[in-house]
PDB file of N, CA and C in Angstrom:
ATOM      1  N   UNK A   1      56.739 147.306 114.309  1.00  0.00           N
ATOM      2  CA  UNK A   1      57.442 146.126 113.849  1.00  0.00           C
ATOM      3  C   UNK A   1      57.487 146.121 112.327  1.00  0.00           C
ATOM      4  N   UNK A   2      58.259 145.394 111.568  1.00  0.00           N
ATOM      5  CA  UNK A   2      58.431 145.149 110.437  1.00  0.00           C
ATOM      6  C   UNK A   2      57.384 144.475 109.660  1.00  0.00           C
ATOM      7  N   UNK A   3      56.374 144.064 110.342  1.00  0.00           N
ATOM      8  CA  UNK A   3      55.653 143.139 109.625  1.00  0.00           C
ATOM      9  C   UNK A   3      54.541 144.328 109.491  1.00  0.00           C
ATOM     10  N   UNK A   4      54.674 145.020 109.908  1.00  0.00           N
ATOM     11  CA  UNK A   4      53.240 146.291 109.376  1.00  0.00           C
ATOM     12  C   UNK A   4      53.736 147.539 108.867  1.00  0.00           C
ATOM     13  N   UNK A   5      55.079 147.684 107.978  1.00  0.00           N
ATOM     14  CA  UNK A   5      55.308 148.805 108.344  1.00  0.00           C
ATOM     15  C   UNK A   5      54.890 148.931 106.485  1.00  0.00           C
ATOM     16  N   UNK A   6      54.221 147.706 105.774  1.00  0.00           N
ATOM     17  CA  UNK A   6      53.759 147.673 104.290  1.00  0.00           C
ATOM     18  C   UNK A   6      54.888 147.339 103.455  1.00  0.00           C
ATOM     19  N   UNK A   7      56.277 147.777 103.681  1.00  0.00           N
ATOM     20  CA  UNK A   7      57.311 147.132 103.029  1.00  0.00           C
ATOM     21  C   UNK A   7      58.186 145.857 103.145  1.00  0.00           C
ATOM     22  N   UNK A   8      57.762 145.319 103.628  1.00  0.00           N
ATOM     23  CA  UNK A   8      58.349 144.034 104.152  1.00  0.00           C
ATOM     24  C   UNK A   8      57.342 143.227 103.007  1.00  0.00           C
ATOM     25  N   UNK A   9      58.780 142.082 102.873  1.00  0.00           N
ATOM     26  CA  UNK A   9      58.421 141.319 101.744  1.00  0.00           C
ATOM     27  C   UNK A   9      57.385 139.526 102.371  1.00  0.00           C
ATOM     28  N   UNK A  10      57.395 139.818 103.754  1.00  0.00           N
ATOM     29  CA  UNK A  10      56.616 139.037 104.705  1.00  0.00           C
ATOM     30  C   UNK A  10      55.253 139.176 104.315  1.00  0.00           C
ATOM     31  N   UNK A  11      54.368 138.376 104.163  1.00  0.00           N
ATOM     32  CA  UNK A  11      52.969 138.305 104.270  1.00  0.00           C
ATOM     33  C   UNK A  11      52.178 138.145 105.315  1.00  0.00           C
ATOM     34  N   UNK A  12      50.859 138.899 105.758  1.00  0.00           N
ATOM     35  CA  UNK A  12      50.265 138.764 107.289  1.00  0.00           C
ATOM     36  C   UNK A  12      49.781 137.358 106.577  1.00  0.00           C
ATOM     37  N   UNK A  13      49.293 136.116 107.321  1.00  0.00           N
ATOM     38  CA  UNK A  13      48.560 135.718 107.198  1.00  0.00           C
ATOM     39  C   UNK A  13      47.074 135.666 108.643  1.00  0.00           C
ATOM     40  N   UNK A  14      46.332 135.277 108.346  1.00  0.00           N
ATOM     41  CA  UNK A  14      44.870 135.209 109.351  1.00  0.00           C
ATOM     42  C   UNK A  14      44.439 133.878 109.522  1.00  0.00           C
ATOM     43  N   UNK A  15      43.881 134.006 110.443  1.00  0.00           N
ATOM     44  CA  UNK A  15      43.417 132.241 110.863  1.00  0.00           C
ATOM     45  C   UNK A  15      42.185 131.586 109.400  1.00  0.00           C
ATOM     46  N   UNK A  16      41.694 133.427 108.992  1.00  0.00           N
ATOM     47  CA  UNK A  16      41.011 132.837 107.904  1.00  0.00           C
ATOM     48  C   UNK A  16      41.655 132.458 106.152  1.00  0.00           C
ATOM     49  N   UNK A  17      42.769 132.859 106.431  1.00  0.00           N
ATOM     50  CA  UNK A  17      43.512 132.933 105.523  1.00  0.00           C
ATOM     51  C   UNK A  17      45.071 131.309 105.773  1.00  0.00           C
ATOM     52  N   UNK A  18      45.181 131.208 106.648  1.00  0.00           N
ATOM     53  CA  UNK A  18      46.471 130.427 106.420  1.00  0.00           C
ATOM     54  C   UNK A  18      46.119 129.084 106.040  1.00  0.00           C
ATOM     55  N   UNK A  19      45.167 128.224 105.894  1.00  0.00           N
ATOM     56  CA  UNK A  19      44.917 126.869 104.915  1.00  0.00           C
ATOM     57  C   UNK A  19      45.281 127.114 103.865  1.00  0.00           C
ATOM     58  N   UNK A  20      44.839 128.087 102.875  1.00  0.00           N
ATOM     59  CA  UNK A  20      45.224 128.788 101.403  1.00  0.00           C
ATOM     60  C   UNK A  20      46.577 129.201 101.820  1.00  0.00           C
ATOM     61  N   UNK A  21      47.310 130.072 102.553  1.00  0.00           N
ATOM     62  CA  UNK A  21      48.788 130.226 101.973  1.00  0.00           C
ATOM     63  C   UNK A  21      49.312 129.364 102.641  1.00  0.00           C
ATOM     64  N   UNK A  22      49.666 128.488 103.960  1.00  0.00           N
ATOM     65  CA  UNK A  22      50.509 127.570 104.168  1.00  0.00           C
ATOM     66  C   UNK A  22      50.415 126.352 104.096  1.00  0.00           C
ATOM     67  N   UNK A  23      49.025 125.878 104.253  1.00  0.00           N
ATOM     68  CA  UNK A  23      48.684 123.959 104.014  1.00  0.00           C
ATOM     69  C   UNK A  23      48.587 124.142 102.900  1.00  0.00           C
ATOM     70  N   UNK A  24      48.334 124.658 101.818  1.00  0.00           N
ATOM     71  CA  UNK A  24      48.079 124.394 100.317  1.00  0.00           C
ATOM     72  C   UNK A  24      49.467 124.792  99.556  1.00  0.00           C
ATOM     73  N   UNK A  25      49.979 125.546  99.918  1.00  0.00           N
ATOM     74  CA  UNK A  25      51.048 126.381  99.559  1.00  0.00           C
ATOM     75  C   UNK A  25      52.346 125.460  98.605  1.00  0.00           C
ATOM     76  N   UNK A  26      52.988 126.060  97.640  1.00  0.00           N
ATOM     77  CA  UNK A  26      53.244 124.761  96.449  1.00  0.00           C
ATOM     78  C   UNK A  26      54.860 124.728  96.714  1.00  0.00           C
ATOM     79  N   UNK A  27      55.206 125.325  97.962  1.00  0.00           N
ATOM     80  CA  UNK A  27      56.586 125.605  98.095  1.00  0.00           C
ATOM     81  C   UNK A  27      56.781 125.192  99.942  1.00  0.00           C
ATOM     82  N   UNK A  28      57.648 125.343 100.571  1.00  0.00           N
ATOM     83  CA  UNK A  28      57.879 125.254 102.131  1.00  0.00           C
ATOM     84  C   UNK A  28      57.403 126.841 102.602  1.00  0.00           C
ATOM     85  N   UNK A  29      57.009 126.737 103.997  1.00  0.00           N
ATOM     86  CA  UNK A  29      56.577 128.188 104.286  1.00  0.00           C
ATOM     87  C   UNK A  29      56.892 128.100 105.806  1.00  0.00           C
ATOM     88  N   UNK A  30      57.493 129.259 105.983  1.00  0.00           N
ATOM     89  CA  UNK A  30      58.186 129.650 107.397  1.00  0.00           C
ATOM     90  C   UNK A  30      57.003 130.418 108.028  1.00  0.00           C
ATOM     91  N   UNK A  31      56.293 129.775 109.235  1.00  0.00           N
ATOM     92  CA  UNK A  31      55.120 130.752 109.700  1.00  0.00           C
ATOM     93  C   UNK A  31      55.892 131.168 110.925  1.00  0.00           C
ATOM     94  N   UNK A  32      56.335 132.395 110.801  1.00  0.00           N
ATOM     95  CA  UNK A  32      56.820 133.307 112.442  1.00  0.00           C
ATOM     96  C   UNK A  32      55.339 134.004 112.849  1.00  0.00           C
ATOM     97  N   UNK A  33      55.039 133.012 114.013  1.00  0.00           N
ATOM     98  CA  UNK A  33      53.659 133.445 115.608  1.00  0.00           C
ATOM     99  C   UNK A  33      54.470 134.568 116.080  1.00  0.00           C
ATOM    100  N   UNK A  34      54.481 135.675 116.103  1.00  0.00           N
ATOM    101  CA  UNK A  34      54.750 137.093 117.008  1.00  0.00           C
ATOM    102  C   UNK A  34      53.589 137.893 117.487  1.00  0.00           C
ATOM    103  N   UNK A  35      54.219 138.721 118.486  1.00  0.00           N
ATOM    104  CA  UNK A  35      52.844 139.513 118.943  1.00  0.00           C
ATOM    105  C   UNK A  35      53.778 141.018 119.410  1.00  0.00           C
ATOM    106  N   UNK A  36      53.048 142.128 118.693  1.00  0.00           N
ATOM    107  CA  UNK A  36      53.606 143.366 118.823  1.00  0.00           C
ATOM    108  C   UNK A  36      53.976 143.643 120.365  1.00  0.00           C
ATOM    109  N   UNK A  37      54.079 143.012 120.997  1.00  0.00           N
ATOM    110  CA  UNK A  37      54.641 143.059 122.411  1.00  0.00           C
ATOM    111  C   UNK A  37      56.012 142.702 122.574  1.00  0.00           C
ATOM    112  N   UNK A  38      55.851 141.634 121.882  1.00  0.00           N
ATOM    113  CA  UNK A  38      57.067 140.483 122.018  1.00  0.00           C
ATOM    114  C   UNK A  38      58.779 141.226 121.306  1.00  0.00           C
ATOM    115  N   UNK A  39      59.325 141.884 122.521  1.00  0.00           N
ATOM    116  CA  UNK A  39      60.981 142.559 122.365  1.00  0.00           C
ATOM    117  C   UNK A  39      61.511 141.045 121.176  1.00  0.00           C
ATOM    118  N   UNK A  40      61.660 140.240 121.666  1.00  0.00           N
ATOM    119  CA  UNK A  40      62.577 138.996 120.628  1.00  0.00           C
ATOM    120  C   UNK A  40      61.588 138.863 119.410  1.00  0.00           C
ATOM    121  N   UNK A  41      60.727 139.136 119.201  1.00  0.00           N
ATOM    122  CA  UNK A  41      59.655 138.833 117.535  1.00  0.00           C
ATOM    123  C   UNK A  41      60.643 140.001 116.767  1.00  0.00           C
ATOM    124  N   UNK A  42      60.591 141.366 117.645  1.00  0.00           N
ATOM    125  CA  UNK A  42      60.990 142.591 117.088  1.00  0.00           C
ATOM    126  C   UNK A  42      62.153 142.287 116.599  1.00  0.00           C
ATOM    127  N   UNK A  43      63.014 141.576 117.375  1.00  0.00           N
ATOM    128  CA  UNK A  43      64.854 141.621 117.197  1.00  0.00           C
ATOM    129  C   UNK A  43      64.705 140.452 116.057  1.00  0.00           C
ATOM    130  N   UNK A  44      63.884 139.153 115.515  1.00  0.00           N
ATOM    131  CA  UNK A  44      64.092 138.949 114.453  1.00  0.00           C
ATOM    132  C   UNK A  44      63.337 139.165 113.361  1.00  0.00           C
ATOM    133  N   UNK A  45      62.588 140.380 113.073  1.00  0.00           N
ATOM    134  CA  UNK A  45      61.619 140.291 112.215  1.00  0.00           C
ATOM    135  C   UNK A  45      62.519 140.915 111.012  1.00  0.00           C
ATOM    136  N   UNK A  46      63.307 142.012 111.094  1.00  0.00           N
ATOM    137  CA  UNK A  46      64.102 142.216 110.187  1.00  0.00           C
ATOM    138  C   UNK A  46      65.004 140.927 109.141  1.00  0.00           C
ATOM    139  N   UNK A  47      65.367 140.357 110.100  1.00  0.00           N
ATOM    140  CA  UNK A  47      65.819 139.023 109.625  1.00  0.00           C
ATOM    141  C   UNK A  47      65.380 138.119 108.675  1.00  0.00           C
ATOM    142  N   UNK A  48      63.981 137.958 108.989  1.00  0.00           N
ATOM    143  CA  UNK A  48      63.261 137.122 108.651  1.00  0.00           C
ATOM    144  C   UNK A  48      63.246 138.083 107.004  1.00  0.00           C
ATOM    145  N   UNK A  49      62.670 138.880 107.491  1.00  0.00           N
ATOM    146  CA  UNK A  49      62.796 139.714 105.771  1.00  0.00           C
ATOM    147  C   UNK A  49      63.691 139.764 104.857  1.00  0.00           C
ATOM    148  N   UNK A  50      64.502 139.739 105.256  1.00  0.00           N
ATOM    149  CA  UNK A  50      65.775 139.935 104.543  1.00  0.00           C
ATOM    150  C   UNK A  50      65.973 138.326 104.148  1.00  0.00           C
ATOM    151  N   UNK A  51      66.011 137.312 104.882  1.00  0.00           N
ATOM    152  CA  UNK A  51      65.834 136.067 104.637  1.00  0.00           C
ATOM    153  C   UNK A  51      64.690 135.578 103.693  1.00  0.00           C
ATOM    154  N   UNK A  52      63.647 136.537 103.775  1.00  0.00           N
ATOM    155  CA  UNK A  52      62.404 136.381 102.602  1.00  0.00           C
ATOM    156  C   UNK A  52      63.028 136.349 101.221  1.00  0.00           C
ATOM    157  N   UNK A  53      63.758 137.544 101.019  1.00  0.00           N
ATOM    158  CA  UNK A  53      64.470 138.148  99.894  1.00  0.00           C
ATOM    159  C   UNK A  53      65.001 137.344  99.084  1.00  0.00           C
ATOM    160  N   UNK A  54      66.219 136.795 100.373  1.00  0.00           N
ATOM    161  CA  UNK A  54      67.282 135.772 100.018  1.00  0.00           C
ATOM    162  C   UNK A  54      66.514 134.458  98.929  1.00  0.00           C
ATOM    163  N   UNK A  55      65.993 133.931  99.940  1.00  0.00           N
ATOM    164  CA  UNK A  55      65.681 132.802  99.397  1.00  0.00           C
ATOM    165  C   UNK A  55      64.395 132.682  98.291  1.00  0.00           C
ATOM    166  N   UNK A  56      63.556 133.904  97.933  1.00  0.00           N
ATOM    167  CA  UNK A  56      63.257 134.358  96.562  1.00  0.00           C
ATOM    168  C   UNK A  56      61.817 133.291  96.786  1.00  0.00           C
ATOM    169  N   UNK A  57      61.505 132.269  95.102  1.00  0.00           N
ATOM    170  CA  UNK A  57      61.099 131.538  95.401  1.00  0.00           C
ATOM    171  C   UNK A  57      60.718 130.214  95.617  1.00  0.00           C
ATOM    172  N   UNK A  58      61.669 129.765  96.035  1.00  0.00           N
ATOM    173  CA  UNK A  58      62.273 128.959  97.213  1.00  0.00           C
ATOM    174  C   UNK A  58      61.716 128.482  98.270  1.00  0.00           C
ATOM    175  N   UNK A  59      60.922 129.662  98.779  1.00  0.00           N
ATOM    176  CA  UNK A  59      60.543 129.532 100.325  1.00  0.00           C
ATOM    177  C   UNK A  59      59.869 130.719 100.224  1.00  0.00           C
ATOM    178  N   UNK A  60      58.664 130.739 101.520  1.00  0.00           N
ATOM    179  CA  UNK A  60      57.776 131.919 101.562  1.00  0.00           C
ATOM    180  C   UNK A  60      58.419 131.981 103.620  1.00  0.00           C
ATOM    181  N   UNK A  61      57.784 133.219 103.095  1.00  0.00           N
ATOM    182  CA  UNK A  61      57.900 133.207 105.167  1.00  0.00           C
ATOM    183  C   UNK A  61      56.581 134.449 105.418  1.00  0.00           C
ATOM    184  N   UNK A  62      56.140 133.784 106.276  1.00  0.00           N
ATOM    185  CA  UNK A  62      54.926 134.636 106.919  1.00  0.00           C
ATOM    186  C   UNK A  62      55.104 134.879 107.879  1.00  0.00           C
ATOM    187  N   UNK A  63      53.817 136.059 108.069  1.00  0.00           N
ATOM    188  CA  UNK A  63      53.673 135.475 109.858  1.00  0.00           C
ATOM    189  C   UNK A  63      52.156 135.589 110.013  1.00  0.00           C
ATOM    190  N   UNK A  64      52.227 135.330 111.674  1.00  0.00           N
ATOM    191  CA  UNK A  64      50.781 135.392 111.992  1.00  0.00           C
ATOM    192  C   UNK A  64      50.591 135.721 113.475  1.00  0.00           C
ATOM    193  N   UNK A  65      49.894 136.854 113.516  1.00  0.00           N
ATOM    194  CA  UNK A  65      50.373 138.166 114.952  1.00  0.00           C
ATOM    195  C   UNK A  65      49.298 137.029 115.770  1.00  0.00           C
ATOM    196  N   UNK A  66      49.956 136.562 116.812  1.00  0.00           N
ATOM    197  CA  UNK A  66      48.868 135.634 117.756  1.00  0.00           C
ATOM    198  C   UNK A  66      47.872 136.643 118.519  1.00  0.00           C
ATOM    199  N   UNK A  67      47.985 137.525 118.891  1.00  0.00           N
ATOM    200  CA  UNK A  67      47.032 138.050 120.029  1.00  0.00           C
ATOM    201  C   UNK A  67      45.774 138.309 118.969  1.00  0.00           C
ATOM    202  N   UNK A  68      46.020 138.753 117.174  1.00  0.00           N
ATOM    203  CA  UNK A  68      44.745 138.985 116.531  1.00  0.00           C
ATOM    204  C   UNK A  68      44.162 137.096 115.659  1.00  0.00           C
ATOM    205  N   UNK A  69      45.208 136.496 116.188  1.00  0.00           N
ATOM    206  CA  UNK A  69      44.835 135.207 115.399  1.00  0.00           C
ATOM    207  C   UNK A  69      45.272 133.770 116.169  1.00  0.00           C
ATOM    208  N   UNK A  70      44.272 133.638 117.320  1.00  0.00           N
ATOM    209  CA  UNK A  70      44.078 132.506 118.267  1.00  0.00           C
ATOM    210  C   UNK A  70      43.930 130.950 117.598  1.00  0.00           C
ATOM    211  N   UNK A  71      42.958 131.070 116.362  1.00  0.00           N
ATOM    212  CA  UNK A  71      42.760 130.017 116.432  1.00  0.00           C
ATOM    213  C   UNK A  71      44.098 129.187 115.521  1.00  0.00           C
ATOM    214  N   UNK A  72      44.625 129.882 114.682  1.00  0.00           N
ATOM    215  CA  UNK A  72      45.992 129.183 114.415  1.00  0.00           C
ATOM    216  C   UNK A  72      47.520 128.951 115.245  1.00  0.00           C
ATOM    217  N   UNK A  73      47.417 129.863 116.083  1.00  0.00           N
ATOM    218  CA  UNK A  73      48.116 130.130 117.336  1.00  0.00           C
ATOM    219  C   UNK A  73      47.447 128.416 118.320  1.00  0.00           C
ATOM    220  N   UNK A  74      46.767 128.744 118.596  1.00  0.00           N
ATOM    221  CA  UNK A  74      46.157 126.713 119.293  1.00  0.00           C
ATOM    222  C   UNK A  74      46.394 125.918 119.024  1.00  0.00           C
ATOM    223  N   UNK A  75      45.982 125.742 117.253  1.00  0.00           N
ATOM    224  CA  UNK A  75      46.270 124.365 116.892  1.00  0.00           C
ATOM    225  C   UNK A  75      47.670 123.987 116.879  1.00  0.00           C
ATOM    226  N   UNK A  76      48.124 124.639 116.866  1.00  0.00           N
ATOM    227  CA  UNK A  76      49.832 124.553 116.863  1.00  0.00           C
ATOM    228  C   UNK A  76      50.932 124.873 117.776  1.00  0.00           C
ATOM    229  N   UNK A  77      49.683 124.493 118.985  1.00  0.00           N
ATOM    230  CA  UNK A  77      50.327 124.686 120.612  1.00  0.00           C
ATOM    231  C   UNK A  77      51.525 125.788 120.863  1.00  0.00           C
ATOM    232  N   UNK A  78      51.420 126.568 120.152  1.00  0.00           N
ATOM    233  CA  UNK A  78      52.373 128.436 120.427  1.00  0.00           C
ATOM    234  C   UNK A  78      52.323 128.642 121.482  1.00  0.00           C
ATOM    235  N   UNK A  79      53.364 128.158 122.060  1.00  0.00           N
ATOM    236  CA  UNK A  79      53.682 128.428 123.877  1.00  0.00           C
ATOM    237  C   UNK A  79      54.407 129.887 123.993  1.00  0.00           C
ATOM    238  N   UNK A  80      55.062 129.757 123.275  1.00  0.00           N
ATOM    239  CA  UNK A  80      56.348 131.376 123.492  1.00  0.00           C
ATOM    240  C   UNK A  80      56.758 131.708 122.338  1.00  0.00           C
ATOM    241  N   UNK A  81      57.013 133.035 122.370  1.00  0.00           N
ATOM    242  CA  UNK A  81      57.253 133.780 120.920  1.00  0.00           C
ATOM    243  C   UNK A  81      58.587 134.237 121.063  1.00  0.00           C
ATOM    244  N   UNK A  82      59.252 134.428 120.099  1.00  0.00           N
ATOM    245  CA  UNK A  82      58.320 133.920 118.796  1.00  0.00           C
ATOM    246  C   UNK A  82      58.421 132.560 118.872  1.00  0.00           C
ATOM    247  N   UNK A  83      57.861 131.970 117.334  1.00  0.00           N
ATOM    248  CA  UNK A  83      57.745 130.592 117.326  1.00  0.00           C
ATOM    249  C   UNK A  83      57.997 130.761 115.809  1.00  0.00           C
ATOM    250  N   UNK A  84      58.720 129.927 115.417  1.00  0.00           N
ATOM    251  CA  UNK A  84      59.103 129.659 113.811  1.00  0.00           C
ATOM    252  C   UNK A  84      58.640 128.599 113.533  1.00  0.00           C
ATOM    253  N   UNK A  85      57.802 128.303 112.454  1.00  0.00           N
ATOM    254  CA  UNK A  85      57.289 126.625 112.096  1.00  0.00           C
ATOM    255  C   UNK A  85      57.397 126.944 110.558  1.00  0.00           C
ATOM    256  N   UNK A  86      58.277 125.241 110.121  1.00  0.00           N
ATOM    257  CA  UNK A  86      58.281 125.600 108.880  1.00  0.00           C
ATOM    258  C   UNK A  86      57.369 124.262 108.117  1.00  0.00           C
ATOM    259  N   UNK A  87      56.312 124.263 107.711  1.00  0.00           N
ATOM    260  CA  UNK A  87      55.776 123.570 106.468  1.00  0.00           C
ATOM    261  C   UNK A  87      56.124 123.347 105.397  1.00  0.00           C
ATOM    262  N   UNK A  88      56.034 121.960 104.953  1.00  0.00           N
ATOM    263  CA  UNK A  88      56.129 121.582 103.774  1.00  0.00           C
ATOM    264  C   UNK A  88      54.834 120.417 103.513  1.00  0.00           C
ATOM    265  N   UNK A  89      54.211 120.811 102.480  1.00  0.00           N
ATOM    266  CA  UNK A  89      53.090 119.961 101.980  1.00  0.00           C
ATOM    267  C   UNK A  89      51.663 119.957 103.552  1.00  0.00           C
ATOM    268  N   UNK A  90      51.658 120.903 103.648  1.00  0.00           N
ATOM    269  CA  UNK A  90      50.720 120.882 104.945  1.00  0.00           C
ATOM    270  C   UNK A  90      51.028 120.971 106.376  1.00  0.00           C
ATOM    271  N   UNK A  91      52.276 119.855 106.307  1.00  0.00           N
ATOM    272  CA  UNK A  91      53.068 119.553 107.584  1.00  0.00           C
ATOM    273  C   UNK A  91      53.521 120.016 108.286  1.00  0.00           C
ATOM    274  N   UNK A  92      53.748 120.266 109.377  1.00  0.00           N
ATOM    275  CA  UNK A  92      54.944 121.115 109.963  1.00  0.00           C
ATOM    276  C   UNK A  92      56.303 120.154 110.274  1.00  0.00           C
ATOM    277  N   UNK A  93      57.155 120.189 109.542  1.00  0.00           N
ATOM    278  CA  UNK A  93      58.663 119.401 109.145  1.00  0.00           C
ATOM    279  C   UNK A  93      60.115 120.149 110.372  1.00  0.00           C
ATOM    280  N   UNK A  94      59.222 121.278 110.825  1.00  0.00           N
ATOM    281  CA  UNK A  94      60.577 122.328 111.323  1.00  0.00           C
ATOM    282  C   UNK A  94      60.314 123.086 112.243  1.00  0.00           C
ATOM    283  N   UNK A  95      60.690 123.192 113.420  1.00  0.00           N
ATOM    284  CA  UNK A  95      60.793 124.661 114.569  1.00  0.00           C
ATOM    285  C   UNK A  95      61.655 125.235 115.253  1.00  0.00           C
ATOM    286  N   UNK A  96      61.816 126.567 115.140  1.00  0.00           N
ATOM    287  CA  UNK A  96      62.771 127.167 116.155  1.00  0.00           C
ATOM    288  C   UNK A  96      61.301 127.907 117.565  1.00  0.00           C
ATOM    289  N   UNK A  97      61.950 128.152 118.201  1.00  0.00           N
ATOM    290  CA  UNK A  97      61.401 128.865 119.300  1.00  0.00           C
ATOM    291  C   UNK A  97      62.465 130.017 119.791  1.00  0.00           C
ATOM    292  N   UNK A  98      62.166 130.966 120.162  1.00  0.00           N
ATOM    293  CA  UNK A  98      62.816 132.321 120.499  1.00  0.00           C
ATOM    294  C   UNK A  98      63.746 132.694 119.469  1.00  0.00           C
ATOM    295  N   UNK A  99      64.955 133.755 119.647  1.00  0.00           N
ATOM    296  CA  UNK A  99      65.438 134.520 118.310  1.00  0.00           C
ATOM    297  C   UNK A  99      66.494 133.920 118.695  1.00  0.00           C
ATOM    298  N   UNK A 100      66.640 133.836 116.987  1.00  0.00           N
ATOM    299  CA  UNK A 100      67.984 133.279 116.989  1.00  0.00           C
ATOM    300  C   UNK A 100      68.964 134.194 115.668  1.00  0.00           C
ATOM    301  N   UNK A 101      70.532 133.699 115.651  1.00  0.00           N
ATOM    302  CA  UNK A 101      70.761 135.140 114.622  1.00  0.00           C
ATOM    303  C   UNK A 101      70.100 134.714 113.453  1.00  0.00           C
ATOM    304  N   UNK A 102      70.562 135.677 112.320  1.00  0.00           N
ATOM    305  CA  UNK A 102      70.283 135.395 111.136  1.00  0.00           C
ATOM    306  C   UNK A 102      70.496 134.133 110.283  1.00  0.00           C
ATOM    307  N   UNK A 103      72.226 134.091 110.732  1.00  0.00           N
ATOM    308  CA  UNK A 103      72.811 133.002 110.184  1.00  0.00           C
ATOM    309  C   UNK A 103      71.863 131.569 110.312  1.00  0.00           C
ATOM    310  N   UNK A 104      71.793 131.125 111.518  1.00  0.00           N
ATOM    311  CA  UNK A 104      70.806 129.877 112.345  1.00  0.00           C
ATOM    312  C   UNK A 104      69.868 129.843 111.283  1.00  0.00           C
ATOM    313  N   UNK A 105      69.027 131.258 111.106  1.00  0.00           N
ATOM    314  CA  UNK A 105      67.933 130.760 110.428  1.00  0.00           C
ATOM    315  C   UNK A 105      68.047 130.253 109.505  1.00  0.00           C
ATOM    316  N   UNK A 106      68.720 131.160 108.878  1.00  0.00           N
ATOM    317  CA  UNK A 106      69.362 130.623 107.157  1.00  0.00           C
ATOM    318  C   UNK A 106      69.184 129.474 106.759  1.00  0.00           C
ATOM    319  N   UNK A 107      70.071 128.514 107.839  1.00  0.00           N
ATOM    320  CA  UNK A 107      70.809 126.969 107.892  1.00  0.00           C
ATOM    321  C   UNK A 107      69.276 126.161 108.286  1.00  0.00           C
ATOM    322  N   UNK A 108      68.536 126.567 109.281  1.00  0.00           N
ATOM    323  CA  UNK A 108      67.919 125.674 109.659  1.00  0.00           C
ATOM    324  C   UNK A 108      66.451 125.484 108.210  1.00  0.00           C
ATOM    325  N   UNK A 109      66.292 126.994 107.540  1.00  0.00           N
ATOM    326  CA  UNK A 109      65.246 127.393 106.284  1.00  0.00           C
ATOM    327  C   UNK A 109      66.108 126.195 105.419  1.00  0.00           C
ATOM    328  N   UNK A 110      67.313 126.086 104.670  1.00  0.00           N
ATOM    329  CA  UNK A 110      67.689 125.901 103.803  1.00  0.00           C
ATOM    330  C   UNK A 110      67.451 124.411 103.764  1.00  0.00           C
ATOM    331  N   UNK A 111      67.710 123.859 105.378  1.00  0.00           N
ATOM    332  CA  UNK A 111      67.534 122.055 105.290  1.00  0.00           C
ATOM    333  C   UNK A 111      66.349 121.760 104.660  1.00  0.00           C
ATOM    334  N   UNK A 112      65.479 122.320 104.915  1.00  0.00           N
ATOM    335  CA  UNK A 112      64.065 122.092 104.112  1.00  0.00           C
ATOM    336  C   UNK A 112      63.375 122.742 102.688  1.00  0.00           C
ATOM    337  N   UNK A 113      65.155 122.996 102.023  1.00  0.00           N
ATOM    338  CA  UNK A 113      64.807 122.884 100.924  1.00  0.00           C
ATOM    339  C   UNK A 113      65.560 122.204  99.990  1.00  0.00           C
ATOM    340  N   UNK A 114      66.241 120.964 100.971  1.00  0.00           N
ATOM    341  CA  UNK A 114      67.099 119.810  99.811  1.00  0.00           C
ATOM    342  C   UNK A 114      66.238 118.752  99.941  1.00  0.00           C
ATOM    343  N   UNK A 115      64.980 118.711  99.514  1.00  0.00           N
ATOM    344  CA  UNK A 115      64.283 117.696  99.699  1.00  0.00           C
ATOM    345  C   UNK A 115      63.763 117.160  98.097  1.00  0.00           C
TER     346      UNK A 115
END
C-alpha cells in the first residue's frame, strides 16, 4: 500500500502517537483507519496522497493501520474500512466510510476548511 511504501506524503500515526498529531494538531486532520487487507483502503490511498499534496498546509491527512492500532480504532467506533474522520480542534467535525473518488474527497476535505 501507499502508506508504507516511505514516499507518501501521509503520516503513520499510532495509538501512542495520535493525541499529539490529531487532537492537538493546529490545522484540520483527515485520519484514514485502513488495514493492509482492505482492497477499498488500497483503491483510495493514492488519492488521499495526492490530496495531501494538494491541499499543502491547509490540512494534514494521516492514517492509522487498525489491525496494528486498536485502541484508536475503538474509541472511534471503526466499523468498516476504510473510515475517513476529519478533526478539527480535537473533534471529529467529518466522515466518509468506504472509497469514494477523488473528486468527493476533495469537496467533502475542503468544507472543513471555510471555517
Amino acid at each position: 500500500m501507499l502508506q508504507e511504501t516511505g514516499t507518501s506524503p501521509l503520516t503513520a500515526v499510532t495509538d501512542a502517537t495520535f493525541a499529539e498529531a490529531v487532537l492537538a494538531a493546529d490545522r484540520p486532520v483527515v485520519v484514514d483507519f485502513w488495514a493492509q487487507w482492505c482492497p477499498p483502503c488500497a483503491a483510495i490511498s493514492r488519492s488521499l496522497a495526492e490530496l495531501a499534496g494538494e491541499f499543502g498546509d491547509q490540512l494534514r491527512v494521516v492514517t492509522v493501520n487498525t489491525d496494528e492500532n486498536p485502541a484508536s480504532t475503538r474509541a472511534y467506533g471503526v466499523m468498516s474500512l476504510p473510515t475517513l474522520l476529519v478533526f478539527r480542534d480535537g473533534e471529529v467535525v467529518g466522515s466518509t466510510v468506504g472509497a469514494r473518488p477523488k473528486n468527493h474527497l476533495r469537496q467533502s476535505f475542503a468544507r472543513h476548511l471555510e471555517h
